[in-house]
C-alpha atoms as a PDB file:
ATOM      1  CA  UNK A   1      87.065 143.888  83.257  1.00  0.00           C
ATOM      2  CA  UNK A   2      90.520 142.453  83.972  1.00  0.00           C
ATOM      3  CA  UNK A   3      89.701 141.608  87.624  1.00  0.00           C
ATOM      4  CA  UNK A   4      86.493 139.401  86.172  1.00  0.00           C
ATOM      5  CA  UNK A   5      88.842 137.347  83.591  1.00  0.00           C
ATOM      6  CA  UNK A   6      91.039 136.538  87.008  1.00  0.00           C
ATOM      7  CA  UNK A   7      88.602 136.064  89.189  1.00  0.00           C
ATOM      8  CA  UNK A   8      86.847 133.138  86.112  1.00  0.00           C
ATOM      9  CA  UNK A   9      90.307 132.042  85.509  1.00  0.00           C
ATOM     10  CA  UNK A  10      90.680 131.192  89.152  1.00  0.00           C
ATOM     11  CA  UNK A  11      87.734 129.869  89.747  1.00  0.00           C
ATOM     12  CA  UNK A  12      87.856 127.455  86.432  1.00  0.00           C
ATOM     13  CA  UNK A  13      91.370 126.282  88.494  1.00  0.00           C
ATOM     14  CA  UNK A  14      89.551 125.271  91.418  1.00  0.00           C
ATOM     15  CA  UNK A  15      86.245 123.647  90.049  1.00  0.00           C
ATOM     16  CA  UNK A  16      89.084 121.614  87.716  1.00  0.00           C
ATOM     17  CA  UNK A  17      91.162 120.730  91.186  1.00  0.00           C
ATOM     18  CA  UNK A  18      88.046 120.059  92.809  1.00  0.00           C
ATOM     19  CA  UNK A  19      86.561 117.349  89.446  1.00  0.00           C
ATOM     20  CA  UNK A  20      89.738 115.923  89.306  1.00  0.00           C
ATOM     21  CA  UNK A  21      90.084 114.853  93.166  1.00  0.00           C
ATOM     22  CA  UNK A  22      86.753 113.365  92.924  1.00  0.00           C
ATOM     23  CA  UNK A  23      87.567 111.644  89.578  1.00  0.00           C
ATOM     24  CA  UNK A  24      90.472 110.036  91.753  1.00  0.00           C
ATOM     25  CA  UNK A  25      88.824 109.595  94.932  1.00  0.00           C
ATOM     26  CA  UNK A  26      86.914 107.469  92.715  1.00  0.00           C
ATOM     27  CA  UNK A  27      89.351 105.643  90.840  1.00  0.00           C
ATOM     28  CA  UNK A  28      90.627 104.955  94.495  1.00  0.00           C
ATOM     29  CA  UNK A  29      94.151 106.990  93.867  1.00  0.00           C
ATOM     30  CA  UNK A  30      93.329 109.838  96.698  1.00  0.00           C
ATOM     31  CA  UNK A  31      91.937 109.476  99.964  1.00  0.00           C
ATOM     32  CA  UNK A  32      92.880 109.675 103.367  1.00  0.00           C
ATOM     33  CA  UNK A  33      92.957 106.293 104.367  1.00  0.00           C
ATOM     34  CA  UNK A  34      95.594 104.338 106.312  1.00  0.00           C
ATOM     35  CA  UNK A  35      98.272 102.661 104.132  1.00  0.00           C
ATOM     36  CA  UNK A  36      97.437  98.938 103.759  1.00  0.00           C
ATOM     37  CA  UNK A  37      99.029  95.456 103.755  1.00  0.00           C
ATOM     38  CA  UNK A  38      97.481  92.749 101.104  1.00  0.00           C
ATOM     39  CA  UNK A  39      96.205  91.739 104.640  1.00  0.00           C
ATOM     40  CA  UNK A  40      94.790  94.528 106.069  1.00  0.00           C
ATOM     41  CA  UNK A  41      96.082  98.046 107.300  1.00  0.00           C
ATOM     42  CA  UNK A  42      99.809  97.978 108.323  1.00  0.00           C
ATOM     43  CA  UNK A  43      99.088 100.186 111.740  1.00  0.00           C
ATOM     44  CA  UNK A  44      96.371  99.868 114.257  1.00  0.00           C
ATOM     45  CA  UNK A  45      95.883 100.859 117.808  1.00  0.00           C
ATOM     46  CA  UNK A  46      95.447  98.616 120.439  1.00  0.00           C
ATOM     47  CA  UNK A  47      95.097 100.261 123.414  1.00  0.00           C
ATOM     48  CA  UNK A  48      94.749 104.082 124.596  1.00  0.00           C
ATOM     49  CA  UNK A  49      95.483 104.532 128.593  1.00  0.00           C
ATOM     50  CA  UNK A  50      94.600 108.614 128.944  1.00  0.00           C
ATOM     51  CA  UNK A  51      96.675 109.959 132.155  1.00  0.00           C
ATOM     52  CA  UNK A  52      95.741 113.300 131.939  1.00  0.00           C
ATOM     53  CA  UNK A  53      94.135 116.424 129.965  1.00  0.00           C
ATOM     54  CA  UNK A  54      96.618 116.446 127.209  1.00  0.00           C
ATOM     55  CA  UNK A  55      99.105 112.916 127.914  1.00  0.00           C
ATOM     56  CA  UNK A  56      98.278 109.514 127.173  1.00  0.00           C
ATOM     57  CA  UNK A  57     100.036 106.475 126.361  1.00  0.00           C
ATOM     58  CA  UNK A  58      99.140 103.992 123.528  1.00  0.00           C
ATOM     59  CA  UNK A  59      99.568 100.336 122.921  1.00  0.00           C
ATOM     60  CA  UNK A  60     100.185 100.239 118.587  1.00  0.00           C
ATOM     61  CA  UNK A  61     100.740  97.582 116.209  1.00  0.00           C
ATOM     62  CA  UNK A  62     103.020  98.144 113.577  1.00  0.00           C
ATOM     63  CA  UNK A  63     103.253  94.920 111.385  1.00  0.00           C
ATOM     64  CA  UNK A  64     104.949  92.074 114.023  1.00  0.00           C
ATOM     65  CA  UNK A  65     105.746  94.784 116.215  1.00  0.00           C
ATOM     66  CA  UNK A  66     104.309  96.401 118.849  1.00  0.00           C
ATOM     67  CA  UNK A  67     104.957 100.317 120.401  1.00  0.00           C
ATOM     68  CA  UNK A  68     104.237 101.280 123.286  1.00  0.00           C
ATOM     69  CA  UNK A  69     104.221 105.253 122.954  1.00  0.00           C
ATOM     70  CA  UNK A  70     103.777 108.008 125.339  1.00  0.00           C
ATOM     71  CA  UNK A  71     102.030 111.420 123.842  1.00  0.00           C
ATOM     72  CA  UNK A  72     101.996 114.753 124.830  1.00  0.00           C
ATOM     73  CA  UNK A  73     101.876 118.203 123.579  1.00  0.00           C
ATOM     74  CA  UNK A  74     105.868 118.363 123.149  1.00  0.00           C
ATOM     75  CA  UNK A  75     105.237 115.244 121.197  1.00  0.00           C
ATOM     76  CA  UNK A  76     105.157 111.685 120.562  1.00  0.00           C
ATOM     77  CA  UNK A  77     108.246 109.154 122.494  1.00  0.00           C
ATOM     78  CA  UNK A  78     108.976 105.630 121.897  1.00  0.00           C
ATOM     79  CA  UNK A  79     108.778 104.260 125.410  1.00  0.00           C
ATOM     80  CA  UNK A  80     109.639 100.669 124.423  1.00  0.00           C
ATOM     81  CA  UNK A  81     109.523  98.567 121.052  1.00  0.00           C
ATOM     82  CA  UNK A  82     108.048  94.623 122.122  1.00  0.00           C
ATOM     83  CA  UNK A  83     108.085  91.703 119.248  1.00  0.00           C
ATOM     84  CA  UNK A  84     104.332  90.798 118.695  1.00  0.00           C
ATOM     85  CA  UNK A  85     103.417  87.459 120.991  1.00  0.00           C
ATOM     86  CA  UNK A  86     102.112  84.763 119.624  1.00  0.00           C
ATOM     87  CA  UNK A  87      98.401  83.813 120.302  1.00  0.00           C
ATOM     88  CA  UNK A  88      97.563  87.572 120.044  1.00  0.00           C
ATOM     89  CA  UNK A  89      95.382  88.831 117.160  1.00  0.00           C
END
């Protein structure tokens, strides 16, 4: 009998878990959406240039600046950092 009162109790956890991210998703307090700028979202990618199976380099706006990056499976590197032009976007 013990191992049912658990076994409600934990499942009473979860379905409250589970109501209140919806109640919040909602509200518009949870989700998994870029942070944004009064203007629109803060980050965006430009460009993607794929140079292999598992390395690629993208073009990213961050704001008035943008990164040109190089990924790969040891990770992400800042190849260089160029002030946003005018005329663009």
């Amino acid at each position: 009998m013990e191992m049912m009162e658990q076994m409600t109790a934990v499942a009473l956890v979860l379905a409250l878990l589970g109501v209140t991210l919806w109640w919040l998703r909602r509200r518009g307090f949870a989700g998994l959406a870029v942070a944004r700028a009064k203007g629109g979202p803060r980050m965006e990618c430009l460009e993607r240039l794929p140079l292999g199976p598992q390395h690629t380099l993208l073009l990213v706006r961050m704001g008035d600046v943008d990164l040109l990056l190089a990924s790969s499976p040891a990770g992400c590197t800042l190849i260089e950092k160029l002030p946003r032009r005018e005329g663009s976007r």
